[in-house]
Every structure is written in C-alpha cells, then in structure tokens.
PDB file of N, CA and C in Angstrom:
ATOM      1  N   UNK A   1      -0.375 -11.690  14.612  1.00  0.00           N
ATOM      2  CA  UNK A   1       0.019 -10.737  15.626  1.00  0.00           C
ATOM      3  C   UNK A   1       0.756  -9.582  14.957  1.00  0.00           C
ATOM      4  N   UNK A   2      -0.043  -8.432  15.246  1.00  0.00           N
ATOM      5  CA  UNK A   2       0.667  -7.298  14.616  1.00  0.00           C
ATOM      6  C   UNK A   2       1.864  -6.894  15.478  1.00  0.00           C
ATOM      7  N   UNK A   3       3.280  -6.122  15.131  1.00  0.00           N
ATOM      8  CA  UNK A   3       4.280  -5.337  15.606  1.00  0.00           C
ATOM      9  C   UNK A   3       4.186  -4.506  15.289  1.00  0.00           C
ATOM     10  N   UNK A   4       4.493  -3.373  15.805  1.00  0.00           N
ATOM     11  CA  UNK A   4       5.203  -2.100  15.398  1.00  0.00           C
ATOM     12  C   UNK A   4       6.301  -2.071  15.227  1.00  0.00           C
ATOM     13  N   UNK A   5       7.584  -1.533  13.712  1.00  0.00           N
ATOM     14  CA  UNK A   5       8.618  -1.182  13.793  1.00  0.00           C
ATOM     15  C   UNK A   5       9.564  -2.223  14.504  1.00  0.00           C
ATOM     16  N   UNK A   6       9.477  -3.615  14.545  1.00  0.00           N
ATOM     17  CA  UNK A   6      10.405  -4.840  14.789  1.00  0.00           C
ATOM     18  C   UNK A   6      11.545  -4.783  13.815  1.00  0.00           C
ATOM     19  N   UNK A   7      11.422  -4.357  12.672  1.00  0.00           N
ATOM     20  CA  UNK A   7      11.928  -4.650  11.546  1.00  0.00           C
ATOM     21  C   UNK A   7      11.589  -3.841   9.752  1.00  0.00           C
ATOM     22  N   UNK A   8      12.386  -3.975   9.133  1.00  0.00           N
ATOM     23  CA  UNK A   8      11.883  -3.293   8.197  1.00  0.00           C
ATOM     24  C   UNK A   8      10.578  -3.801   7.021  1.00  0.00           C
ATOM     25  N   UNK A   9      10.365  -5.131   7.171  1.00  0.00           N
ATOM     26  CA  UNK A   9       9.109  -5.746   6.939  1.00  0.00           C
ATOM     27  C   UNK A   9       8.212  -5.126   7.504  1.00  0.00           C
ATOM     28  N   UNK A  10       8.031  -5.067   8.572  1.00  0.00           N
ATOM     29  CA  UNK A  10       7.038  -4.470   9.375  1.00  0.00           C
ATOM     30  C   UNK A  10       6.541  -3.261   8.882  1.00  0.00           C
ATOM     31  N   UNK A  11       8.012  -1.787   9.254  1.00  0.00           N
ATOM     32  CA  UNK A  11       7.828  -0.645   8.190  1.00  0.00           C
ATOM     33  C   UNK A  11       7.220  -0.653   7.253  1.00  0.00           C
ATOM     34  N   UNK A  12       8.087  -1.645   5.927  1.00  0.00           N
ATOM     35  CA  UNK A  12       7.342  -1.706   4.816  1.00  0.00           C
ATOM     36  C   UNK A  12       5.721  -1.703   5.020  1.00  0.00           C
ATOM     37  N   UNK A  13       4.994  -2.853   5.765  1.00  0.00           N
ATOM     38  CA  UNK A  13       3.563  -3.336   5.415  1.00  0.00           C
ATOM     39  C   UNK A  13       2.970  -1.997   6.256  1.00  0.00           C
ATOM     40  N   UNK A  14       3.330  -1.352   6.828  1.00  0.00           N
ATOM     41  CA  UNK A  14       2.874  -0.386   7.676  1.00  0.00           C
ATOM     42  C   UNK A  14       2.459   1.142   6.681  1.00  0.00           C
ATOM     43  N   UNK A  15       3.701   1.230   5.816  1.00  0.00           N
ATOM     44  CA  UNK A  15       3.222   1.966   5.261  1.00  0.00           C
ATOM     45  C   UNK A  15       2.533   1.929   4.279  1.00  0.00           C
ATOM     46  N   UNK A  16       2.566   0.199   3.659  1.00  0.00           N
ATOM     47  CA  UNK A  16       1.604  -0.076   2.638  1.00  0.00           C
ATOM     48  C   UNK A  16       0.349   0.194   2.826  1.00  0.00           C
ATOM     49  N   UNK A  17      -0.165  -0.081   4.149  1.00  0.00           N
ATOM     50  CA  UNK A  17      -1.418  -0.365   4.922  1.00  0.00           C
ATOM     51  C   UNK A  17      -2.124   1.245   4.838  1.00  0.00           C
ATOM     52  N   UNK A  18      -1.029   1.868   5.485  1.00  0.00           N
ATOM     53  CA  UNK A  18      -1.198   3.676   5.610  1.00  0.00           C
ATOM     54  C   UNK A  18      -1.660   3.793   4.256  1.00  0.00           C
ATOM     55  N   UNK A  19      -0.789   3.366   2.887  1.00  0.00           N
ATOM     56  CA  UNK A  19      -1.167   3.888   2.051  1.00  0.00           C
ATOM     57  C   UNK A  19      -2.410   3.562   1.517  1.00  0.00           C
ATOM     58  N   UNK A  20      -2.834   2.546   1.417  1.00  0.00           N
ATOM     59  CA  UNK A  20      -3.725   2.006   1.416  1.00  0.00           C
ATOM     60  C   UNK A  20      -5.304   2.756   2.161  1.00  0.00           C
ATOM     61  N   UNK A  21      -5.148   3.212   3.073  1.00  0.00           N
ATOM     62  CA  UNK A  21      -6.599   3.590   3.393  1.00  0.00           C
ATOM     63  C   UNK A  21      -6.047   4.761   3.443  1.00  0.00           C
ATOM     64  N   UNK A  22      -5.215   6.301   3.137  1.00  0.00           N
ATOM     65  CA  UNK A  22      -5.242   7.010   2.601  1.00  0.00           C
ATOM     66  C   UNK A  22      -5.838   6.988   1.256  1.00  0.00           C
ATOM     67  N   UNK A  23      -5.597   6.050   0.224  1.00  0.00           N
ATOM     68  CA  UNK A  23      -5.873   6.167  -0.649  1.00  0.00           C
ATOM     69  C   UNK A  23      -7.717   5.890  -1.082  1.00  0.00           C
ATOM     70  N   UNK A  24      -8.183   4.857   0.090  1.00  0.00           N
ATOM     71  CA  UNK A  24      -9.456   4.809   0.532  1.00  0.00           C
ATOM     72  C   UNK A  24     -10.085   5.722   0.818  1.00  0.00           C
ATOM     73  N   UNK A  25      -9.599   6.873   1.590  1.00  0.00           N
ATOM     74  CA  UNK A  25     -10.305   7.718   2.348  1.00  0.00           C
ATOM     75  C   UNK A  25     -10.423   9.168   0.894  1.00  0.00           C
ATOM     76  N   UNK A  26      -9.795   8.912   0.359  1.00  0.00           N
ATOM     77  CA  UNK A  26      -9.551   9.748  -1.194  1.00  0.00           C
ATOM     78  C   UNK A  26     -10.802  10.135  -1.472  1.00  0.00           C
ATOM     79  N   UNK A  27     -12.007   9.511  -1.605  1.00  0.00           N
ATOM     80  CA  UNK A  27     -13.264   9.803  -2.343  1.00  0.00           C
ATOM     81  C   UNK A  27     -14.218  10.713  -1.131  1.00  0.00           C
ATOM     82  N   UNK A  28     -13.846  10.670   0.606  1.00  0.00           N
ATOM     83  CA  UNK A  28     -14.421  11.679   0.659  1.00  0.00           C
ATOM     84  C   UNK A  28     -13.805  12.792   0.972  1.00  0.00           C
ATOM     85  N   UNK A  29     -12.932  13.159   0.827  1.00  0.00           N
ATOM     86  CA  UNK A  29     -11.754  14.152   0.954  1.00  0.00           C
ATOM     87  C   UNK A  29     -12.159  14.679  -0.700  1.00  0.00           C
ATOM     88  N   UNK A  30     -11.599  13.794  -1.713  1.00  0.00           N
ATOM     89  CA  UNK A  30     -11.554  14.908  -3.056  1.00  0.00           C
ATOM     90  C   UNK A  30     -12.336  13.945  -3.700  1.00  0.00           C
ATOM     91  N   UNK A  31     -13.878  13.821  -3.674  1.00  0.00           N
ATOM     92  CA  UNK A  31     -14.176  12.963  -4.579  1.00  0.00           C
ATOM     93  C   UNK A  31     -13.932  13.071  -6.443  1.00  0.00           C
ATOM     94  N   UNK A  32     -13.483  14.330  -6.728  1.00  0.00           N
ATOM     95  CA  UNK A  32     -13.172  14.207  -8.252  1.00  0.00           C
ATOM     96  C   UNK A  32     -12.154  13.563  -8.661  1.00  0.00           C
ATOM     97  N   UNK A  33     -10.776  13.383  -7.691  1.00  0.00           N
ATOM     98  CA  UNK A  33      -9.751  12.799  -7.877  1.00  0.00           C
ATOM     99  C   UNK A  33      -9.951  11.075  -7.735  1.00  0.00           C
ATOM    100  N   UNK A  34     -10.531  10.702  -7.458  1.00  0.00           N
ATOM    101  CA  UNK A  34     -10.921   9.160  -7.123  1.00  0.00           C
ATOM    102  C   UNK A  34     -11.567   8.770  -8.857  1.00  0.00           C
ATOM    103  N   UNK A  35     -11.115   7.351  -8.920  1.00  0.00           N
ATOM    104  CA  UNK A  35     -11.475   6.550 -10.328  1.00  0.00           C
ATOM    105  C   UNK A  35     -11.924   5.373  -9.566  1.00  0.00           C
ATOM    106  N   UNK A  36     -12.547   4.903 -10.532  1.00  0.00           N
ATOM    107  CA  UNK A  36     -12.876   3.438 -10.087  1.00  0.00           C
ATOM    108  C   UNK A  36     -11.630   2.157  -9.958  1.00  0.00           C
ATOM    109  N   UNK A  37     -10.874   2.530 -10.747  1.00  0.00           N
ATOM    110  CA  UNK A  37      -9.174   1.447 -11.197  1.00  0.00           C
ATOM    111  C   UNK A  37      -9.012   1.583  -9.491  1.00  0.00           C
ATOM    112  N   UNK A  38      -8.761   2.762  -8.992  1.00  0.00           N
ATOM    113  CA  UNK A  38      -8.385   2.862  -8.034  1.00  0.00           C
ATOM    114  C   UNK A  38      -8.509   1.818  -6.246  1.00  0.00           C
ATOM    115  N   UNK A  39      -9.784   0.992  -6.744  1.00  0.00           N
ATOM    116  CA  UNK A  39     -10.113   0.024  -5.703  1.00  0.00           C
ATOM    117  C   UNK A  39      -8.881  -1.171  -5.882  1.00  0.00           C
ATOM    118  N   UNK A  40      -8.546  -1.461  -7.255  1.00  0.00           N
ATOM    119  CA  UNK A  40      -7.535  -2.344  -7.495  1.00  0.00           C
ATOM    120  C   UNK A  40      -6.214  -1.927  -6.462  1.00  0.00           C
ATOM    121  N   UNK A  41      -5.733  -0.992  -6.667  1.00  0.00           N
ATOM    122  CA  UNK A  41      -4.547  -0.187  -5.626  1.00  0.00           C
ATOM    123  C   UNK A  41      -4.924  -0.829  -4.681  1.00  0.00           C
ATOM    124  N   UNK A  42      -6.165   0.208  -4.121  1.00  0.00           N
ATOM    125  CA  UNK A  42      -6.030   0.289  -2.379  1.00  0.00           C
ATOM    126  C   UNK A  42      -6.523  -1.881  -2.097  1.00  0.00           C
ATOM    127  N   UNK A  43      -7.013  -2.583  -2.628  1.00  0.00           N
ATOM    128  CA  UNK A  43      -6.628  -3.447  -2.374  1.00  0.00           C
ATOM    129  C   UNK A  43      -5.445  -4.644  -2.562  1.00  0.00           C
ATOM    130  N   UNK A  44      -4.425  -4.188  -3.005  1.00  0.00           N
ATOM    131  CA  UNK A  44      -3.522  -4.712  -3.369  1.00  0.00           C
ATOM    132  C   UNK A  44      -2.624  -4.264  -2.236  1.00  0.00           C
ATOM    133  N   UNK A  45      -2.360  -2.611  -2.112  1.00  0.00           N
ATOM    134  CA  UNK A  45      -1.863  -2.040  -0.774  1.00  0.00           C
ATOM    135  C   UNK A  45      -2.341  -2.836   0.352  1.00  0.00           C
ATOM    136  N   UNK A  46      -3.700  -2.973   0.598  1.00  0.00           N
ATOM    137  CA  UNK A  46      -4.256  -3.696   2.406  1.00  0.00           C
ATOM    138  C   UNK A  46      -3.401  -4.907   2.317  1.00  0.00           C
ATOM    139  N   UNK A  47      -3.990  -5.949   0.880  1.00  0.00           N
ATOM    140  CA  UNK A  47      -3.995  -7.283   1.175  1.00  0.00           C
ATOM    141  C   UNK A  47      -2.061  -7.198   1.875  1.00  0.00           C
ATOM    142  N   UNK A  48      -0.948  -6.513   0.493  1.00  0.00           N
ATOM    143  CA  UNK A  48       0.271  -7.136   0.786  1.00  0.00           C
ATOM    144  C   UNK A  48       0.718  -6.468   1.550  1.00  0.00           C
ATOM    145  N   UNK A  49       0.089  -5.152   2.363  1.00  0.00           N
ATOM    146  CA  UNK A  49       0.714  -4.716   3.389  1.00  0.00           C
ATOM    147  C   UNK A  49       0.869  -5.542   4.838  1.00  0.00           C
ATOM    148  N   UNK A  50      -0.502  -5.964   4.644  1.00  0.00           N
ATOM    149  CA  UNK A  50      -1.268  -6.772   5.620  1.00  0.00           C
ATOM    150  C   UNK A  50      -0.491  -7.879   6.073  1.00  0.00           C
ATOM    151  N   UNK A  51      -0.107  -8.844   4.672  1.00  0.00           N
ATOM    152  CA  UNK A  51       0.497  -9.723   4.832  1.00  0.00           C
ATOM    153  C   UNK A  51       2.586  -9.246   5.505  1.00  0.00           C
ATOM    154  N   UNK A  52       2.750  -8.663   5.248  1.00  0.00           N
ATOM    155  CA  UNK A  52       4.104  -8.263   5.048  1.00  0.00           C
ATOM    156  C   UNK A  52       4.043  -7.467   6.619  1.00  0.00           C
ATOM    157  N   UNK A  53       3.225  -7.263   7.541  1.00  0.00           N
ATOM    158  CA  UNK A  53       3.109  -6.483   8.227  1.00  0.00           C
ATOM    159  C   UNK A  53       2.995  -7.714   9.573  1.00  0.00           C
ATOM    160  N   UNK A  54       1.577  -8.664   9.202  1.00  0.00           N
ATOM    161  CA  UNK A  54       1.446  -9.897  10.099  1.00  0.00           C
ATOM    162  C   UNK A  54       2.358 -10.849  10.051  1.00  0.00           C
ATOM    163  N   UNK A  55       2.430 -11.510   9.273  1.00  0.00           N
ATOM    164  CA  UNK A  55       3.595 -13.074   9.367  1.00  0.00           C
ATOM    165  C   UNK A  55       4.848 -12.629   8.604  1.00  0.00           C
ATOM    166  N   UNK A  56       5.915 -11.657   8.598  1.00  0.00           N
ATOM    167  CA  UNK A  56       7.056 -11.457   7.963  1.00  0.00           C
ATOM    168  C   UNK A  56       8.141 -12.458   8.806  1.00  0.00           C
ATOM    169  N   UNK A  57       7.740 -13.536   9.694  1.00  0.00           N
ATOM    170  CA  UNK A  57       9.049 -14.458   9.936  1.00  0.00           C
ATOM    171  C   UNK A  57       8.510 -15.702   9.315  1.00  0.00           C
ATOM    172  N   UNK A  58       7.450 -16.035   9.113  1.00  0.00           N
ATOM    173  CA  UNK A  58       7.155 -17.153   8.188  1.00  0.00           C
ATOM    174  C   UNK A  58       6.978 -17.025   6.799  1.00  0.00           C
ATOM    175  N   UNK A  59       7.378 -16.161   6.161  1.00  0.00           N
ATOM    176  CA  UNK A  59       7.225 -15.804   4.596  1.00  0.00           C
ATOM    177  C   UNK A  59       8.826 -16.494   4.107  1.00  0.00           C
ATOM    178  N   UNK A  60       8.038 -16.789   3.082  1.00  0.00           N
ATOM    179  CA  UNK A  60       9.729 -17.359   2.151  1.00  0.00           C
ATOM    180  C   UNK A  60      10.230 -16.483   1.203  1.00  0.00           C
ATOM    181  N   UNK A  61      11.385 -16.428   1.177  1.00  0.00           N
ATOM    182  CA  UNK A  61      11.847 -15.540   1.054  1.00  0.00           C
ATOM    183  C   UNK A  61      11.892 -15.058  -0.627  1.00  0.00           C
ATOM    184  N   UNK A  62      11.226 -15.691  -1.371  1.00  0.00           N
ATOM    185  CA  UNK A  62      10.778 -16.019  -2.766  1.00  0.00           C
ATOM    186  C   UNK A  62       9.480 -14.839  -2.985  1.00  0.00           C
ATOM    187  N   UNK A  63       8.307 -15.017  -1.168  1.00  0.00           N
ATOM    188  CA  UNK A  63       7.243 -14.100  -0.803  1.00  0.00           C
ATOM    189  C   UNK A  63       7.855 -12.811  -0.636  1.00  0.00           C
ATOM    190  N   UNK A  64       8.582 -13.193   0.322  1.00  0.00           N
ATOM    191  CA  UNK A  64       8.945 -11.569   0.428  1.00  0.00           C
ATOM    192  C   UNK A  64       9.483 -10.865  -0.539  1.00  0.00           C
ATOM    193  N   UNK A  65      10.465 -11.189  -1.361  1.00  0.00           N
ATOM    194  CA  UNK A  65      11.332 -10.672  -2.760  1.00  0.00           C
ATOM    195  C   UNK A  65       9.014 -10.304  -3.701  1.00  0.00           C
ATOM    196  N   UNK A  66       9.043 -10.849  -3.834  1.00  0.00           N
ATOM    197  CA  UNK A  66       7.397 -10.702  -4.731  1.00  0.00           C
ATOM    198  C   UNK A  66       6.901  -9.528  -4.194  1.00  0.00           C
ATOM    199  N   UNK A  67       6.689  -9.461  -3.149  1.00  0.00           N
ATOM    200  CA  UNK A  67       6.062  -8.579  -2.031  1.00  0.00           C
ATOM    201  C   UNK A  67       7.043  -6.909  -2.101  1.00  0.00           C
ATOM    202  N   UNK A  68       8.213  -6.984  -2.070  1.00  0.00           N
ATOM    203  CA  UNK A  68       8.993  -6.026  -2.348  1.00  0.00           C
ATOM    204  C   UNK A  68       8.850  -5.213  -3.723  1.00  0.00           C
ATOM    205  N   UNK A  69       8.481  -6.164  -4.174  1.00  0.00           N
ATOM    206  CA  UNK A  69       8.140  -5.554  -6.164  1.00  0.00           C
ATOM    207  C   UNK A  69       7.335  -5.430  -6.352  1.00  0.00           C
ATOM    208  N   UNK A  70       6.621  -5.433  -5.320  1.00  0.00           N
ATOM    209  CA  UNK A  70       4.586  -5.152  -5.540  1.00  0.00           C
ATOM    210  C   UNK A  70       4.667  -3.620  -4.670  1.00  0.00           C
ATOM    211  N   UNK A  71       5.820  -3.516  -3.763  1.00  0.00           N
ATOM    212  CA  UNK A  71       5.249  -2.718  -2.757  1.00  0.00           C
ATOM    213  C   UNK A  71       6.021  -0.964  -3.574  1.00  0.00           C
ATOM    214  N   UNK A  72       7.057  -1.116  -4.115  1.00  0.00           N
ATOM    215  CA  UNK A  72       7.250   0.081  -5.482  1.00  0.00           C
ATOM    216  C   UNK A  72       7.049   0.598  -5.959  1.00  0.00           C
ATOM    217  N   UNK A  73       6.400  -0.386  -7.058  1.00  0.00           N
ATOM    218  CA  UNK A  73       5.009   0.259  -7.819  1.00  0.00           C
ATOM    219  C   UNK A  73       4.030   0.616  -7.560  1.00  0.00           C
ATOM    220  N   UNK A  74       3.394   0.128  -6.343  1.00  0.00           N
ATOM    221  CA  UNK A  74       2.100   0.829  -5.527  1.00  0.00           C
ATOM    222  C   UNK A  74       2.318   1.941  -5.298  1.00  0.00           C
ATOM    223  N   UNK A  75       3.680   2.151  -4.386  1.00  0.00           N
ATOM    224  CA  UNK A  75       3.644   3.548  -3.841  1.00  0.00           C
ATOM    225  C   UNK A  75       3.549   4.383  -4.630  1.00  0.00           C
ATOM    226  N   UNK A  76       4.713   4.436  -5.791  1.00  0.00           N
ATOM    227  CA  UNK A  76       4.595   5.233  -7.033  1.00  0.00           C
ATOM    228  C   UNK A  76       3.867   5.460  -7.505  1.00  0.00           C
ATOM    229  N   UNK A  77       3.086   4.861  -7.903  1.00  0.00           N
ATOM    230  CA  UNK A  77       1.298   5.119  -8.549  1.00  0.00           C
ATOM    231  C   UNK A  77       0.618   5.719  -7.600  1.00  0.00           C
ATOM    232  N   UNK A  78       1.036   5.461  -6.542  1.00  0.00           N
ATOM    233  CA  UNK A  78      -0.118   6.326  -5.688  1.00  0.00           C
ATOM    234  C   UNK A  78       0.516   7.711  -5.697  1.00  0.00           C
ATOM    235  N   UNK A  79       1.772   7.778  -5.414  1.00  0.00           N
ATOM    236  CA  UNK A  79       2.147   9.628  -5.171  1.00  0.00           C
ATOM    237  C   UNK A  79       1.886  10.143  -6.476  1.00  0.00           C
ATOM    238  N   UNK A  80       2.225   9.380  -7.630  1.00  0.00           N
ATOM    239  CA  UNK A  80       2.019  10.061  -8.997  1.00  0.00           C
ATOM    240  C   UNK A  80       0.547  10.343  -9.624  1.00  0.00           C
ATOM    241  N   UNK A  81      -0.215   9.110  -9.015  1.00  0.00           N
ATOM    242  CA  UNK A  81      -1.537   9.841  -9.555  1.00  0.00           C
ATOM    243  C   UNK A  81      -2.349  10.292  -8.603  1.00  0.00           C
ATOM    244  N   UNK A  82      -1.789  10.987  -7.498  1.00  0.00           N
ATOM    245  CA  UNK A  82      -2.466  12.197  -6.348  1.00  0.00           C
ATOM    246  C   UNK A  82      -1.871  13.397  -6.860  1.00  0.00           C
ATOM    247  N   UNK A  83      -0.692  12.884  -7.473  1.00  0.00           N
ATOM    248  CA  UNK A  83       0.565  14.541  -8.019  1.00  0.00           C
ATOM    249  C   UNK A  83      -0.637  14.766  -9.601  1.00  0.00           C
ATOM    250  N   UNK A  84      -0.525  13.796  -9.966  1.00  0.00           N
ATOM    251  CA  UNK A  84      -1.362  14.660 -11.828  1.00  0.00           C
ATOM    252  C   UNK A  84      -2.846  15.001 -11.333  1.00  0.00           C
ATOM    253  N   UNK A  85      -3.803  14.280 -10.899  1.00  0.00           N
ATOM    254  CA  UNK A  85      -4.354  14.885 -10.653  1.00  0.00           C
ATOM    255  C   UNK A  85      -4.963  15.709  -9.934  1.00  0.00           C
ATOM    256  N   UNK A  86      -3.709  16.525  -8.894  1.00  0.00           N
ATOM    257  CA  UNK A  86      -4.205  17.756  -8.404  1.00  0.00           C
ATOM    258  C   UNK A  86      -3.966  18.643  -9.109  1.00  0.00           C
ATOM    259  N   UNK A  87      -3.253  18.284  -9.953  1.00  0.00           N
ATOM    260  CA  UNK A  87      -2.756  19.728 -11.327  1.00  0.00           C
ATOM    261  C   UNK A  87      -3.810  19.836 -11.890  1.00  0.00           C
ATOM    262  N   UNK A  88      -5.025  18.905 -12.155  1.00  0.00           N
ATOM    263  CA  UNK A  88      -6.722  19.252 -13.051  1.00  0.00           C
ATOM    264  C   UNK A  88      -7.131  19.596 -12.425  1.00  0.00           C
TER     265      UNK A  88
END
C-alpha cells in the first residue's frame, strides 16, 4: 500500500522513484546524454525507492540504515552526471 508524505521514508522512496524514471525518461528527452551504465541507476532508484516507499513500517532497521546509503549516492550520481554532461 502506497502513502503519500506519512513520513520521511515515504519522502525519501518518493523521490527515489521520481528519480528514477526521470532518469528513464532521459533517452527520449536527450538521447546523447543517456549511457548504457545508466539502466543500473534507474534500477536501483525504482527497486529501493519502491521498497522504502511501500513497506517502511516493516523494514528493520539494519534495511532501512542500507537503504539510506544507497539512496545518497544515487541521487548524487544522478544530479552530477546530468550536470557534466550537459556541459558536452
């Protein structure tokens, strides 16, 4: 069962999710900026947004701490490699 905005779990997977098929929708918007690595992202974004978004009261809290350190580095990689390569 999805929520909206219950909590900051929620937020989090929400914007993972966002980021995630933004980053999908990348190849027909700018197809030169799109790589192939890039499917790794946007599925890593769905799956732990997904998760972090649906069941955040049954996750242990071992999941969620994992999930928090996955969700960082995604974002970052994603604003940073939309930022370099619009500069080519």
């Amino acid at each position: 069962m999805f929520r909206f905005g219950s909590n900051s779990l929620d937020l989090l997977g929400i914007g993972l999710v966002l980021s995630g098929v933004a980053l999908g929708c990348l190849p027909f918007l700018k197809p030169r900026w799109f790589e192939r690595q890039d499917t790794v992202l946007i599925l890593a974004a769905l799956v732990a947004g997904s998760i972090l978004w649906a069941n955040n009261r049954s996750l242990d809290g071992t999941v969620q701490f994992s999930l928090y350190l996955l969700t960082v580095p995604a974002v970052f990689y994603t604003i940073e490699m939309i930022r370099l390569r619009a500069r080519r």
